[in-house]
PDB file of N, CA and C in Angstrom:
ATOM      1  N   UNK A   1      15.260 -50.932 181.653  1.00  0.00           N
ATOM      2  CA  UNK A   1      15.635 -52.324 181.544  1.00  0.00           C
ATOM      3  C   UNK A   1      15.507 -52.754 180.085  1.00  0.00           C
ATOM      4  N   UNK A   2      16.669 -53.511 179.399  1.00  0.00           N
ATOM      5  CA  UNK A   2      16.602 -53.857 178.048  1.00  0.00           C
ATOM      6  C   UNK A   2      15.358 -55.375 178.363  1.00  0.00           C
ATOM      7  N   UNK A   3      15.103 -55.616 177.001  1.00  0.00           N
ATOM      8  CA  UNK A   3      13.867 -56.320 176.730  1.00  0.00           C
ATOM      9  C   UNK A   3      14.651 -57.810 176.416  1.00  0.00           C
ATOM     10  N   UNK A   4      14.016 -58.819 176.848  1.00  0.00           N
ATOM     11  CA  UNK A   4      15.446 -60.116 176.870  1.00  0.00           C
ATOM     12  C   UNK A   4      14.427 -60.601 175.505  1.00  0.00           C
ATOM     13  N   UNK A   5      14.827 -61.661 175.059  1.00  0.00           N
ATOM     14  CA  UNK A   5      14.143 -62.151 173.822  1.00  0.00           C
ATOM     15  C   UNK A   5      13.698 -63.437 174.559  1.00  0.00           C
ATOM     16  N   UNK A   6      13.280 -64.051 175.406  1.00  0.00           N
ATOM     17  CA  UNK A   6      13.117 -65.121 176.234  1.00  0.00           C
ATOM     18  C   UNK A   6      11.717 -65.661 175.482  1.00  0.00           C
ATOM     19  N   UNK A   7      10.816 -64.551 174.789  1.00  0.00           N
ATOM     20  CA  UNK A   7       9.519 -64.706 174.198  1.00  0.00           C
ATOM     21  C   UNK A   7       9.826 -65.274 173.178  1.00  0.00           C
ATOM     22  N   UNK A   8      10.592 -65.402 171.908  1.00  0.00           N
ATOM     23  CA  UNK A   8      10.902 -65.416 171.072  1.00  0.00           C
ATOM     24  C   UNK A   8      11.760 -66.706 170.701  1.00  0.00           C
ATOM     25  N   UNK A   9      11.440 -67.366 169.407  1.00  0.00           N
ATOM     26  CA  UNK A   9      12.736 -68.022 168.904  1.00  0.00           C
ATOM     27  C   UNK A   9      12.259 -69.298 169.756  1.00  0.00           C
ATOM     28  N   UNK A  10      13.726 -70.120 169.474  1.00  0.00           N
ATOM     29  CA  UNK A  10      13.785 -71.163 170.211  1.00  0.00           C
ATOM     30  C   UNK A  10      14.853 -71.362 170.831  1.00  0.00           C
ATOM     31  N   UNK A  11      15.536 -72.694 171.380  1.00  0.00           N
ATOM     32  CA  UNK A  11      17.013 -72.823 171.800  1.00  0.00           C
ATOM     33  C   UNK A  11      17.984 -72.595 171.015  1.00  0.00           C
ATOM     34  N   UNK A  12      18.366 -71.069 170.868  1.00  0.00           N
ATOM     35  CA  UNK A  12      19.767 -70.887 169.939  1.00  0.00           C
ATOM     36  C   UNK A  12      20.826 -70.583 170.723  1.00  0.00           C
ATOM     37  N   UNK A  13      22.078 -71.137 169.401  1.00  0.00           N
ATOM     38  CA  UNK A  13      23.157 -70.962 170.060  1.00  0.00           C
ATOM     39  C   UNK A  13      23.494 -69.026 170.143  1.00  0.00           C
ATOM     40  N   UNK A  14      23.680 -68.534 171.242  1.00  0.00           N
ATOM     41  CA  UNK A  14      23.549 -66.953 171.085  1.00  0.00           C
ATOM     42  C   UNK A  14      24.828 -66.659 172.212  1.00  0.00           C
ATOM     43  N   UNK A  15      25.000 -67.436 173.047  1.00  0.00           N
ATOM     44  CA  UNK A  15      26.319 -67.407 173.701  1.00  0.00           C
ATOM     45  C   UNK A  15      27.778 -68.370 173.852  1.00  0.00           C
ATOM     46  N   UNK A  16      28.874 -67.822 174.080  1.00  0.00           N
ATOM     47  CA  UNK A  16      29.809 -68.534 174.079  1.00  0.00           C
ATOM     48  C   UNK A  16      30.432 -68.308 176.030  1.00  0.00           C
ATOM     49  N   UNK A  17      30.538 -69.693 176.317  1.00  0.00           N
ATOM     50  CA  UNK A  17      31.524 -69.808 177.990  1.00  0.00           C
ATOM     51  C   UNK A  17      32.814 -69.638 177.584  1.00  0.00           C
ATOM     52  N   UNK A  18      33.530 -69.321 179.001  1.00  0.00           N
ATOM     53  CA  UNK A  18      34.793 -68.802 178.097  1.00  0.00           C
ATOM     54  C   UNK A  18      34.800 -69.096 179.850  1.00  0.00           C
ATOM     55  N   UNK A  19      35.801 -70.005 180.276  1.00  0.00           N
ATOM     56  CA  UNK A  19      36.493 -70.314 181.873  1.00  0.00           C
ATOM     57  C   UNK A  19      37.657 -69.199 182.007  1.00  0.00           C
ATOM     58  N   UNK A  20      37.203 -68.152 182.901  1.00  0.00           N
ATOM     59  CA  UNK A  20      38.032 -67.519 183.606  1.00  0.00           C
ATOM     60  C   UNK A  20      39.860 -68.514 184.625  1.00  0.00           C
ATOM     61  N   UNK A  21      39.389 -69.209 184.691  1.00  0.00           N
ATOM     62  CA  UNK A  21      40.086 -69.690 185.647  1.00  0.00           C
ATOM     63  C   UNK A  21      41.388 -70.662 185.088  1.00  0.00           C
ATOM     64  N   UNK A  22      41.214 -70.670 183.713  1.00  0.00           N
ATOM     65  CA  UNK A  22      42.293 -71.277 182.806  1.00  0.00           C
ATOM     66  C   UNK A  22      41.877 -72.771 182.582  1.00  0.00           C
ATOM     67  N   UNK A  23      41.226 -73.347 183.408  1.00  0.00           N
ATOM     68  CA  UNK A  23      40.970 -75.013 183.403  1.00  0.00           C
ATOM     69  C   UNK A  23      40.276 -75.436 182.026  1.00  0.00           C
ATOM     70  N   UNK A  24      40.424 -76.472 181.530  1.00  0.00           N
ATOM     71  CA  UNK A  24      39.489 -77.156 180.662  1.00  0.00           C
ATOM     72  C   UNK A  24      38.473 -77.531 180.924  1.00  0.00           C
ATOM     73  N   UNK A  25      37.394 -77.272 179.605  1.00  0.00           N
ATOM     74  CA  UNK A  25      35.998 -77.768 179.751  1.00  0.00           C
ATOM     75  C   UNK A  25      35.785 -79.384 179.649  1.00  0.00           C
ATOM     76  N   UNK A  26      35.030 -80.278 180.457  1.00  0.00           N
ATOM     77  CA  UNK A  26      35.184 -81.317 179.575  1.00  0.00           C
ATOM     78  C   UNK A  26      34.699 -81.299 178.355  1.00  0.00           C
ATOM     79  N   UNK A  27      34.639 -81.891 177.531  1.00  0.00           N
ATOM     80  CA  UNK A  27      34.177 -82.070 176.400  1.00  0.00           C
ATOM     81  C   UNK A  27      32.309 -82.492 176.371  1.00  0.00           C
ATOM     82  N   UNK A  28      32.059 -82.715 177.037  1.00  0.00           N
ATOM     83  CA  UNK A  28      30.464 -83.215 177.374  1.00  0.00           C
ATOM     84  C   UNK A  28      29.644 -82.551 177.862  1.00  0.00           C
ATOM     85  N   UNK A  29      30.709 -81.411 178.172  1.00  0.00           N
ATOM     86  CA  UNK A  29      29.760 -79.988 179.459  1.00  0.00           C
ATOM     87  C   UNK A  29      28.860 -79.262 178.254  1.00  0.00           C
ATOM     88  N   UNK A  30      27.787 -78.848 178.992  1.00  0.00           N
ATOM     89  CA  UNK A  30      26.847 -78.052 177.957  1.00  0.00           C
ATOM     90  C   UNK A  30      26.181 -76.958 178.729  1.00  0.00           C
ATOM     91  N   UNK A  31      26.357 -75.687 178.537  1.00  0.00           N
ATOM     92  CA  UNK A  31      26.248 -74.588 179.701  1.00  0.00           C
ATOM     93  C   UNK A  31      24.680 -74.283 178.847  1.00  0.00           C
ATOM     94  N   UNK A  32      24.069 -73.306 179.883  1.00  0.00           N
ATOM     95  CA  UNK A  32      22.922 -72.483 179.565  1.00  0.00           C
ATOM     96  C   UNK A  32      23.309 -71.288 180.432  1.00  0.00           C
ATOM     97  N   UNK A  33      22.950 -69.882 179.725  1.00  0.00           N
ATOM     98  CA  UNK A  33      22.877 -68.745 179.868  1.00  0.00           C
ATOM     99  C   UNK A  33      22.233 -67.855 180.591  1.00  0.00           C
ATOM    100  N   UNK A  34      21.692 -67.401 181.953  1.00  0.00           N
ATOM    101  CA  UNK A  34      20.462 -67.119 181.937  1.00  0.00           C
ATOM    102  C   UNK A  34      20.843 -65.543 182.810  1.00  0.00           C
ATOM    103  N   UNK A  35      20.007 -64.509 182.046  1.00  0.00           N
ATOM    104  CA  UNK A  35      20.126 -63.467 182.529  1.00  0.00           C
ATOM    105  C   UNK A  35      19.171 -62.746 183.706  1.00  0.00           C
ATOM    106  N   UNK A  36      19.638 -62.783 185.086  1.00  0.00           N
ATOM    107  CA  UNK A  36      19.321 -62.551 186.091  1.00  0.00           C
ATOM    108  C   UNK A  36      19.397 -61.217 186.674  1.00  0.00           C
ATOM    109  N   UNK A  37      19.086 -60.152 185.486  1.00  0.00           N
ATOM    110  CA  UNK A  37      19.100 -58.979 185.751  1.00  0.00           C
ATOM    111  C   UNK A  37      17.692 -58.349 186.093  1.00  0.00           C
ATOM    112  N   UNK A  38      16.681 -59.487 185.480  1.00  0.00           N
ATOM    113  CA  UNK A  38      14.965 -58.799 186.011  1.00  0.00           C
ATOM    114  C   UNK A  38      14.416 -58.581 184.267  1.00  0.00           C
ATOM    115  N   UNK A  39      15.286 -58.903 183.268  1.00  0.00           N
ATOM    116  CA  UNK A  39      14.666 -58.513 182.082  1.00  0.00           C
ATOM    117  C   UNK A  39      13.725 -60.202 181.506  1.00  0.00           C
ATOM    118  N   UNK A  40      14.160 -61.297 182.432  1.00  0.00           N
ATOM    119  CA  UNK A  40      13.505 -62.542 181.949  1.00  0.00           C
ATOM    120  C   UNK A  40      12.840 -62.879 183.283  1.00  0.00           C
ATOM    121  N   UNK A  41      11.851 -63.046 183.428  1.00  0.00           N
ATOM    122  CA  UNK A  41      11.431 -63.275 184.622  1.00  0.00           C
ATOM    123  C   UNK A  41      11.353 -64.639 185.078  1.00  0.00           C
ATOM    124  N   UNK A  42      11.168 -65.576 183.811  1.00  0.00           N
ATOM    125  CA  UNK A  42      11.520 -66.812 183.710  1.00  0.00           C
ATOM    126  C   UNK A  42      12.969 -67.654 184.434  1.00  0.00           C
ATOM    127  N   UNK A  43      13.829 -66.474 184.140  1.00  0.00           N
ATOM    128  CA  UNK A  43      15.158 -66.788 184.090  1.00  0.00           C
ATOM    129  C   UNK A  43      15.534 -66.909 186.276  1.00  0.00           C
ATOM    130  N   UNK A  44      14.569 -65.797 186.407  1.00  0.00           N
ATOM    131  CA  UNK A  44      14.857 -65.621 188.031  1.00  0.00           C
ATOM    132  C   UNK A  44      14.437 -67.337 188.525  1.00  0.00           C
ATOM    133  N   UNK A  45      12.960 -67.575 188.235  1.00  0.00           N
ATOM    134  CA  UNK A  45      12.525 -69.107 188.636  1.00  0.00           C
ATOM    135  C   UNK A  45      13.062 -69.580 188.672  1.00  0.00           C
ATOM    136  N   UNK A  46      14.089 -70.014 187.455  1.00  0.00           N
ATOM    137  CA  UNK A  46      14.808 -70.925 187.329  1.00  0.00           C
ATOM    138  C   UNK A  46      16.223 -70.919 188.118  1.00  0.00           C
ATOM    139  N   UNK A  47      16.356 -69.839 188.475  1.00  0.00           N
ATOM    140  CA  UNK A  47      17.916 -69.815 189.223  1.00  0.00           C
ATOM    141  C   UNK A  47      17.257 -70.130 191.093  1.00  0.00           C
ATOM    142  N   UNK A  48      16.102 -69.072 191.009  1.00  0.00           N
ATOM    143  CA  UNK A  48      15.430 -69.954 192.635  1.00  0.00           C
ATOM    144  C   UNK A  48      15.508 -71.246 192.737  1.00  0.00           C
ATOM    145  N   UNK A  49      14.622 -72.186 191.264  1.00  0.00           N
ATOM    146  CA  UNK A  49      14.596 -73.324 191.768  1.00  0.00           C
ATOM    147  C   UNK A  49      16.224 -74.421 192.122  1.00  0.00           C
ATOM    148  N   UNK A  50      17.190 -73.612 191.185  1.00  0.00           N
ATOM    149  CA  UNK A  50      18.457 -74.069 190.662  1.00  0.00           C
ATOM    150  C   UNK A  50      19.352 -73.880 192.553  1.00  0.00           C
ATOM    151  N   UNK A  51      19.160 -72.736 193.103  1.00  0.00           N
ATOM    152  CA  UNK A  51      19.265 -72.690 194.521  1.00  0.00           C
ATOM    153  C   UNK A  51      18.853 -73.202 195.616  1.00  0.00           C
ATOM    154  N   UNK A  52      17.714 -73.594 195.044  1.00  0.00           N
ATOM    155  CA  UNK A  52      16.902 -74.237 196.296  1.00  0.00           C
ATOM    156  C   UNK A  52      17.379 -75.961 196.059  1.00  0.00           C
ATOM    157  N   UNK A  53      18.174 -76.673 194.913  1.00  0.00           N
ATOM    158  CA  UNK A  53      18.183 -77.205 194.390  1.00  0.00           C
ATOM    159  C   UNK A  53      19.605 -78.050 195.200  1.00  0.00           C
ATOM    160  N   UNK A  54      20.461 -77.139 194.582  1.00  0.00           N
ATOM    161  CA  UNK A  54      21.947 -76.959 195.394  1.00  0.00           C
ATOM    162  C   UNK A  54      22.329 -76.859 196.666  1.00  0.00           C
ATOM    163  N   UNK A  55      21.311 -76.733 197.747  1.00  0.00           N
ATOM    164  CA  UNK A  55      21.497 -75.797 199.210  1.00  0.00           C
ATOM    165  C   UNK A  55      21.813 -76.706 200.066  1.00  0.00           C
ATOM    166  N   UNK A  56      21.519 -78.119 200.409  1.00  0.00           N
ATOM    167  CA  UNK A  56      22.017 -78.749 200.841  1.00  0.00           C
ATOM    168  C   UNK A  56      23.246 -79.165 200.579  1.00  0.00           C
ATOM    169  N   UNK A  57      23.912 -79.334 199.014  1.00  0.00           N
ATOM    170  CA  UNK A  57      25.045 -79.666 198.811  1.00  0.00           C
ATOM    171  C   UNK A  57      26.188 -78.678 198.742  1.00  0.00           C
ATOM    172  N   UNK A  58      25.724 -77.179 198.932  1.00  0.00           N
ATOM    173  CA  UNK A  58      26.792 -75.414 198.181  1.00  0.00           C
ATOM    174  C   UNK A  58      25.856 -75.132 198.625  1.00  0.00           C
ATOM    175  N   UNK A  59      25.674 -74.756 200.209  1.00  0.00           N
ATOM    176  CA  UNK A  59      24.622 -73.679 200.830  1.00  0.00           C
ATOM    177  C   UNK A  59      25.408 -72.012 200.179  1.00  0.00           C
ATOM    178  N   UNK A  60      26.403 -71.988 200.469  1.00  0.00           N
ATOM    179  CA  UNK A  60      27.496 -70.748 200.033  1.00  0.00           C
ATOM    180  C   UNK A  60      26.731 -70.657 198.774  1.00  0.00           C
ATOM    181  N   UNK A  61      26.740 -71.067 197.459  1.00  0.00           N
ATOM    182  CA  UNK A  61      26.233 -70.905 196.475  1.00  0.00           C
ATOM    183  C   UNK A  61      24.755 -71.062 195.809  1.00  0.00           C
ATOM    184  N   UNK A  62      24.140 -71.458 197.142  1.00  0.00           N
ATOM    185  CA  UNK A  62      22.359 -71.298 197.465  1.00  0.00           C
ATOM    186  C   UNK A  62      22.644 -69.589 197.362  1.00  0.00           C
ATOM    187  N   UNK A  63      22.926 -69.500 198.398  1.00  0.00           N
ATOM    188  CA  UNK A  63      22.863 -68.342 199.256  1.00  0.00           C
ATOM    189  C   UNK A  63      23.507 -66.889 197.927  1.00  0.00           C
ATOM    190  N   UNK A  64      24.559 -67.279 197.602  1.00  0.00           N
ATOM    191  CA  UNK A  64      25.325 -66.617 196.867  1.00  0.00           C
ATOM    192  C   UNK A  64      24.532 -65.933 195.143  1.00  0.00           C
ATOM    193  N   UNK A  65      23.249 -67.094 194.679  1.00  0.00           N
ATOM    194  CA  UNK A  65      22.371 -66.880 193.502  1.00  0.00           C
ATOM    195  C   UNK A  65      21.514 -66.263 194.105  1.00  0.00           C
ATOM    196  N   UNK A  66      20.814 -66.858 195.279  1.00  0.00           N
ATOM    197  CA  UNK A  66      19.785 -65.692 195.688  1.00  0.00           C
ATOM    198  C   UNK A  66      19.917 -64.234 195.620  1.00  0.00           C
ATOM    199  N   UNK A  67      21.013 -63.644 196.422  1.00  0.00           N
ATOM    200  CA  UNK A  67      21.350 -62.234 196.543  1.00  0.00           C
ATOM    201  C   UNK A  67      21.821 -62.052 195.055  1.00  0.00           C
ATOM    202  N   UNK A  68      22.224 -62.778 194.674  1.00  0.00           N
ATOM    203  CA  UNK A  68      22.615 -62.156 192.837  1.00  0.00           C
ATOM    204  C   UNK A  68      21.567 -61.457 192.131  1.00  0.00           C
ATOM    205  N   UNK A  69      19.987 -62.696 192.192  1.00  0.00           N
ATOM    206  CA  UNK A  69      18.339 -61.945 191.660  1.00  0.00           C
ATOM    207  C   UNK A  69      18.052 -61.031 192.865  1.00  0.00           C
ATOM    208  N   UNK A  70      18.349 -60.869 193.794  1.00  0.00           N
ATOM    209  CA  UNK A  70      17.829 -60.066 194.632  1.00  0.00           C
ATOM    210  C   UNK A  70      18.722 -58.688 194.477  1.00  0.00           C
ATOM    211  N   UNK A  71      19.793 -58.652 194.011  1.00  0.00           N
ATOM    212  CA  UNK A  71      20.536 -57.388 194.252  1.00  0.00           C
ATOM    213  C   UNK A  71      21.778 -57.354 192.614  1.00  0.00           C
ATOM    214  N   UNK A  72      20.963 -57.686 191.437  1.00  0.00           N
ATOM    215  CA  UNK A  72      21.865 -58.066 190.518  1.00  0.00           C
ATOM    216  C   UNK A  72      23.206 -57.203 190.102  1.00  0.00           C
ATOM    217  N   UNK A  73      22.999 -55.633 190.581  1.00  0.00           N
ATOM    218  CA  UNK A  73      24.092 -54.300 190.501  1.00  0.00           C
ATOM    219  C   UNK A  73      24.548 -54.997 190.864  1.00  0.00           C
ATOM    220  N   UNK A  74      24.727 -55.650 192.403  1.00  0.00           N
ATOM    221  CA  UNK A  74      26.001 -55.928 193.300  1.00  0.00           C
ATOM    222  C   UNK A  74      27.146 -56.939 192.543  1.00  0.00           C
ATOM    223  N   UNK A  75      26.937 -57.011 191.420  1.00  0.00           N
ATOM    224  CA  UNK A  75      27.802 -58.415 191.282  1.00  0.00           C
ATOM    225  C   UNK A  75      28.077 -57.834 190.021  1.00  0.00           C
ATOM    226  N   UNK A  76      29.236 -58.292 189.572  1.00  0.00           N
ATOM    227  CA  UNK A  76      29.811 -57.955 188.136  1.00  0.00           C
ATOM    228  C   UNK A  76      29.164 -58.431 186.847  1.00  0.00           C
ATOM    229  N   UNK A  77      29.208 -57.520 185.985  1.00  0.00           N
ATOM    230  CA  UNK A  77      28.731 -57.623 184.470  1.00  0.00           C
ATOM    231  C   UNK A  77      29.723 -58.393 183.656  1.00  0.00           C
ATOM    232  N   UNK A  78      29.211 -59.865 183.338  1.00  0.00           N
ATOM    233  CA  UNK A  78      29.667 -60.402 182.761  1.00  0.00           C
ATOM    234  C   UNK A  78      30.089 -60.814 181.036  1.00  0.00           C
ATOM    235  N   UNK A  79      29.976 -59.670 180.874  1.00  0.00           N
ATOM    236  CA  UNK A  79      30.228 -59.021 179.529  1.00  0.00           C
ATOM    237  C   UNK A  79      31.500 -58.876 178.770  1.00  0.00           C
ATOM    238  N   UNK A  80      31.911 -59.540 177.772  1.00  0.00           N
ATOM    239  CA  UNK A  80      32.581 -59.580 176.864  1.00  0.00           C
ATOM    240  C   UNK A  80      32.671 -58.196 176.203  1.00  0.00           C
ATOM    241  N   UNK A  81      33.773 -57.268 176.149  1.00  0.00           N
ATOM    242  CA  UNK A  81      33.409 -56.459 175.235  1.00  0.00           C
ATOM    243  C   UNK A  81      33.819 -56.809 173.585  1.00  0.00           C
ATOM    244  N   UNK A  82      34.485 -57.741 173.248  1.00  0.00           N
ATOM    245  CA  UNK A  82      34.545 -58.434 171.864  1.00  0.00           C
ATOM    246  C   UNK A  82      33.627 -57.874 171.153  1.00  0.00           C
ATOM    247  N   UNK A  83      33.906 -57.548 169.841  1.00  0.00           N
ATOM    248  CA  UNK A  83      32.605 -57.824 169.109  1.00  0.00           C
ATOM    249  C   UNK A  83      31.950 -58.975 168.701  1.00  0.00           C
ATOM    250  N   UNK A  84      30.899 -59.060 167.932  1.00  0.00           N
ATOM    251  CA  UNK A  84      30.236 -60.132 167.934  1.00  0.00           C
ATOM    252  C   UNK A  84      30.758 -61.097 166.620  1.00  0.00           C
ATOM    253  N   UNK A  85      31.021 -62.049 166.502  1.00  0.00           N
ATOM    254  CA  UNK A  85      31.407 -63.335 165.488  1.00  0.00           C
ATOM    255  C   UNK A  85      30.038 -63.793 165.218  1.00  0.00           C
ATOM    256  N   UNK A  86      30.837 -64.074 163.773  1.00  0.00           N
ATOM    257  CA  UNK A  86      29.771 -65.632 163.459  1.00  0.00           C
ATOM    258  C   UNK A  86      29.619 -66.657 164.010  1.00  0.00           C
ATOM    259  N   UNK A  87      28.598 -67.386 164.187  1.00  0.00           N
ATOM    260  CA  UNK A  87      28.344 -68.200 164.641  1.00  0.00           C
ATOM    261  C   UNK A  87      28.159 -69.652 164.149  1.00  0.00           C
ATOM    262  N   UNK A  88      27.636 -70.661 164.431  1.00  0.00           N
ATOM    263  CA  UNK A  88      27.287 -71.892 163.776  1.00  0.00           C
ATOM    264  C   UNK A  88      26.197 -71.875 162.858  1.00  0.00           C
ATOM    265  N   UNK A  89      25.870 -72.228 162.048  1.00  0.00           N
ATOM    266  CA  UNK A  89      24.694 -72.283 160.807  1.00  0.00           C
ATOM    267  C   UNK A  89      24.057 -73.555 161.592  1.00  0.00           C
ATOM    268  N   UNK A  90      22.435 -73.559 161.620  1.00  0.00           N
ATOM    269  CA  UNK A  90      21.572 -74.348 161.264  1.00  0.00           C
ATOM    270  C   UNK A  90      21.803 -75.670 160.389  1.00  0.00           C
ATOM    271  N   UNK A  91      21.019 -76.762 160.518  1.00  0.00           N
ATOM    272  CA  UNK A  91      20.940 -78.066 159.057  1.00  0.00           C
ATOM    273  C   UNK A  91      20.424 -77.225 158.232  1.00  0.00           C
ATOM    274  N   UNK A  92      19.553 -76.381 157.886  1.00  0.00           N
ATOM    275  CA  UNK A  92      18.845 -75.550 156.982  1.00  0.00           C
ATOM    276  C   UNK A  92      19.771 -74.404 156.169  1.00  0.00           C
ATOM    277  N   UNK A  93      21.023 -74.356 157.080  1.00  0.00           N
ATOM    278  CA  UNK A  93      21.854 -72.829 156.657  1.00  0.00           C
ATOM    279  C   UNK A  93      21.848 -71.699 157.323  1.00  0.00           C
ATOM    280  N   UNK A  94      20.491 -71.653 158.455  1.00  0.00           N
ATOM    281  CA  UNK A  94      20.556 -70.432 158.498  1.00  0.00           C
ATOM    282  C   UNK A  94      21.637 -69.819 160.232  1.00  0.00           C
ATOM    283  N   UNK A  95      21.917 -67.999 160.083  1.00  0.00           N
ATOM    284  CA  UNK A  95      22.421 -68.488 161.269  1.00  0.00           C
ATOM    285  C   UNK A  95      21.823 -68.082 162.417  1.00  0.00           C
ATOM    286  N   UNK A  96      22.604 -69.206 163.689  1.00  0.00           N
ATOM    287  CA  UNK A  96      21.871 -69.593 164.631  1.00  0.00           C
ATOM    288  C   UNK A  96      22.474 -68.683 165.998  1.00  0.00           C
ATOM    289  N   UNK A  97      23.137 -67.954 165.414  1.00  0.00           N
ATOM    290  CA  UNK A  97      23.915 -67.055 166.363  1.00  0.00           C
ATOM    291  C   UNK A  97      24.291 -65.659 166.361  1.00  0.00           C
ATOM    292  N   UNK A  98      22.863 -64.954 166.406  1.00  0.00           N
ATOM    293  CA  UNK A  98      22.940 -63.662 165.574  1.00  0.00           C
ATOM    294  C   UNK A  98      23.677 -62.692 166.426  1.00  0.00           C
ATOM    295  N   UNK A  99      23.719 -62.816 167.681  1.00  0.00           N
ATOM    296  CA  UNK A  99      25.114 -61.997 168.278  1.00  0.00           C
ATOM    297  C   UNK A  99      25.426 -62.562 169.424  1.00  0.00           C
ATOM    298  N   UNK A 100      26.014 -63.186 169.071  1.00  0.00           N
ATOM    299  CA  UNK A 100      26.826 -64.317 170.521  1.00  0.00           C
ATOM    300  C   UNK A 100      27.526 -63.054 171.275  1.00  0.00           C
ATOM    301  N   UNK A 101      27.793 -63.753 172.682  1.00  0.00           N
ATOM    302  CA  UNK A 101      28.442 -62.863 173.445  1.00  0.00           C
ATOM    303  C   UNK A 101      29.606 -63.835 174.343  1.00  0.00           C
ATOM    304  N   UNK A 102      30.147 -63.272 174.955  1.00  0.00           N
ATOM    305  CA  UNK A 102      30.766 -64.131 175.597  1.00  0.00           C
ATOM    306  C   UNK A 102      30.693 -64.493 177.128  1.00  0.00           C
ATOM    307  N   UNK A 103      30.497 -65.232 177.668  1.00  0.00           N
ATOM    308  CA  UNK A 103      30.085 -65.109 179.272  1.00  0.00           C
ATOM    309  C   UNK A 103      31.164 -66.466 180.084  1.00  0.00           C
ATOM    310  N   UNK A 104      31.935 -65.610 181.057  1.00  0.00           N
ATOM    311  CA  UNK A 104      32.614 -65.970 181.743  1.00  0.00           C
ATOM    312  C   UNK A 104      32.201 -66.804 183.227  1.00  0.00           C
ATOM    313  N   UNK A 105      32.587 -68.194 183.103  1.00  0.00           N
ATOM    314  CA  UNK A 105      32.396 -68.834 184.648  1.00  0.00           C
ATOM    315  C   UNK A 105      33.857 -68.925 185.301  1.00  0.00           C
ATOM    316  N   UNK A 106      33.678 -69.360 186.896  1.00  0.00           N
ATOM    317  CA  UNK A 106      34.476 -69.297 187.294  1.00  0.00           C
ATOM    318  C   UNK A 106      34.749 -70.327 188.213  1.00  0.00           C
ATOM    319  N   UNK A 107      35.995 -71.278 188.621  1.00  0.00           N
ATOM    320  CA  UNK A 107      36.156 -71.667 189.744  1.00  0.00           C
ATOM    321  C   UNK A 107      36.038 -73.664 189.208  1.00  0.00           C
ATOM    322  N   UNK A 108      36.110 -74.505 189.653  1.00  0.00           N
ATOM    323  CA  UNK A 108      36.106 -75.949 189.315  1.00  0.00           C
ATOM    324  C   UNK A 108      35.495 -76.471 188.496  1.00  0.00           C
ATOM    325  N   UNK A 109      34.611 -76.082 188.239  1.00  0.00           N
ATOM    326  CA  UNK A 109      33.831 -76.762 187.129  1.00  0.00           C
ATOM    327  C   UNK A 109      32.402 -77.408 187.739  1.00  0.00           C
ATOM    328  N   UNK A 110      32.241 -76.880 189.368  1.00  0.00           N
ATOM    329  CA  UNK A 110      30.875 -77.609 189.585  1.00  0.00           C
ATOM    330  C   UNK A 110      29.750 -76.995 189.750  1.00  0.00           C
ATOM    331  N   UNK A 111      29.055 -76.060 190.038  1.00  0.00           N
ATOM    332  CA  UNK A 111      28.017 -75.507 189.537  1.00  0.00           C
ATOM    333  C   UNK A 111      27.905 -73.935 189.659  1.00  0.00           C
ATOM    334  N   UNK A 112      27.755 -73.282 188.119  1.00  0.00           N
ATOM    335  CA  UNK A 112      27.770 -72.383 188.484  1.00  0.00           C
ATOM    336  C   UNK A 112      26.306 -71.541 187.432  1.00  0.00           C
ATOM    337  N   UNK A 113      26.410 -70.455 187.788  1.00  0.00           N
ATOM    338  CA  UNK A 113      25.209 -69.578 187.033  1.00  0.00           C
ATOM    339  C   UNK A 113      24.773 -69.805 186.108  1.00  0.00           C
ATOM    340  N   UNK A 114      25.730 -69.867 185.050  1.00  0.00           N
ATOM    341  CA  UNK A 114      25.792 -70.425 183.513  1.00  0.00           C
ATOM    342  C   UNK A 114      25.734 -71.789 183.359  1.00  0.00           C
ATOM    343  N   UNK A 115      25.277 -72.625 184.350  1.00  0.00           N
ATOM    344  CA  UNK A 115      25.072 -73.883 184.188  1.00  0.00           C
ATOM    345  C   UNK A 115      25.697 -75.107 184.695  1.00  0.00           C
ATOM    346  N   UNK A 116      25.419 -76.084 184.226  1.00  0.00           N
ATOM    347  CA  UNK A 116      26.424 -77.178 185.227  1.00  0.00           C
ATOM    348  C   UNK A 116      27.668 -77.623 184.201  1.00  0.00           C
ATOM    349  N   UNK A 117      29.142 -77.827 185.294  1.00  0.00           N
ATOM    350  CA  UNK A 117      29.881 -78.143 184.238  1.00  0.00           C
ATOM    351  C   UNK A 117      29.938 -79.749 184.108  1.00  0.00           C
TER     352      UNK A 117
END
């Protein structure tokens, strides 16, 4: 298992959303990233609580994050093979995006892995 940097740093910009589905983002949407492969353990909590959260309103998509941390092979690698770009600079200069990647959502715009749209 690769080692996530979840210890480290602070809120940087390190990924880019990229909508599979052709639709526009609004302009106000602000995604978060979280890798649910077992390398952040943090990251699992947060998608439990994010499920347990949703289940009354997207039981389908309760149901659908659970088995994702529970069985993460089963589901596709959402991986950009791009190489990596520059990113945005810091107020200070420095940069804040030492290898962005790209991560794909999918489907209306209402809640998905990568965050709320």
């Amino acid at each position: 298992m690769t080692t996530s940097r979840y210890g480290k740093g602070g809120f940087e910009d390190r990924f880019r959303v990229t909508r599979v589905d052709g639709k526009p983002f609004r302009p106000e949407a602000r995604y978060l990233v979280l890798d649910y492969s077992g390398a952040d353990p943090h990251a699992l909590v947060a998608i439990e609580a994010y499920a347990a959260s949703v289940d009354e309103d997207n039981h389908h998509l309760a149901m659908d994050l659970l088995t994702a941390i529970q069985h993460p092979e089963a589901f596709p690698a959402q991986h950009d093979s791009s190489p990596p770009t520059d990113g945005p600079k810091g107020q200070d200069g420095q940069d804040r995006a030492r290898h962005p990647s790209t991560v794909s959502t999918q489907g209306d715009g209402d809640s998905r892995e990568g965050g709320r749209s």
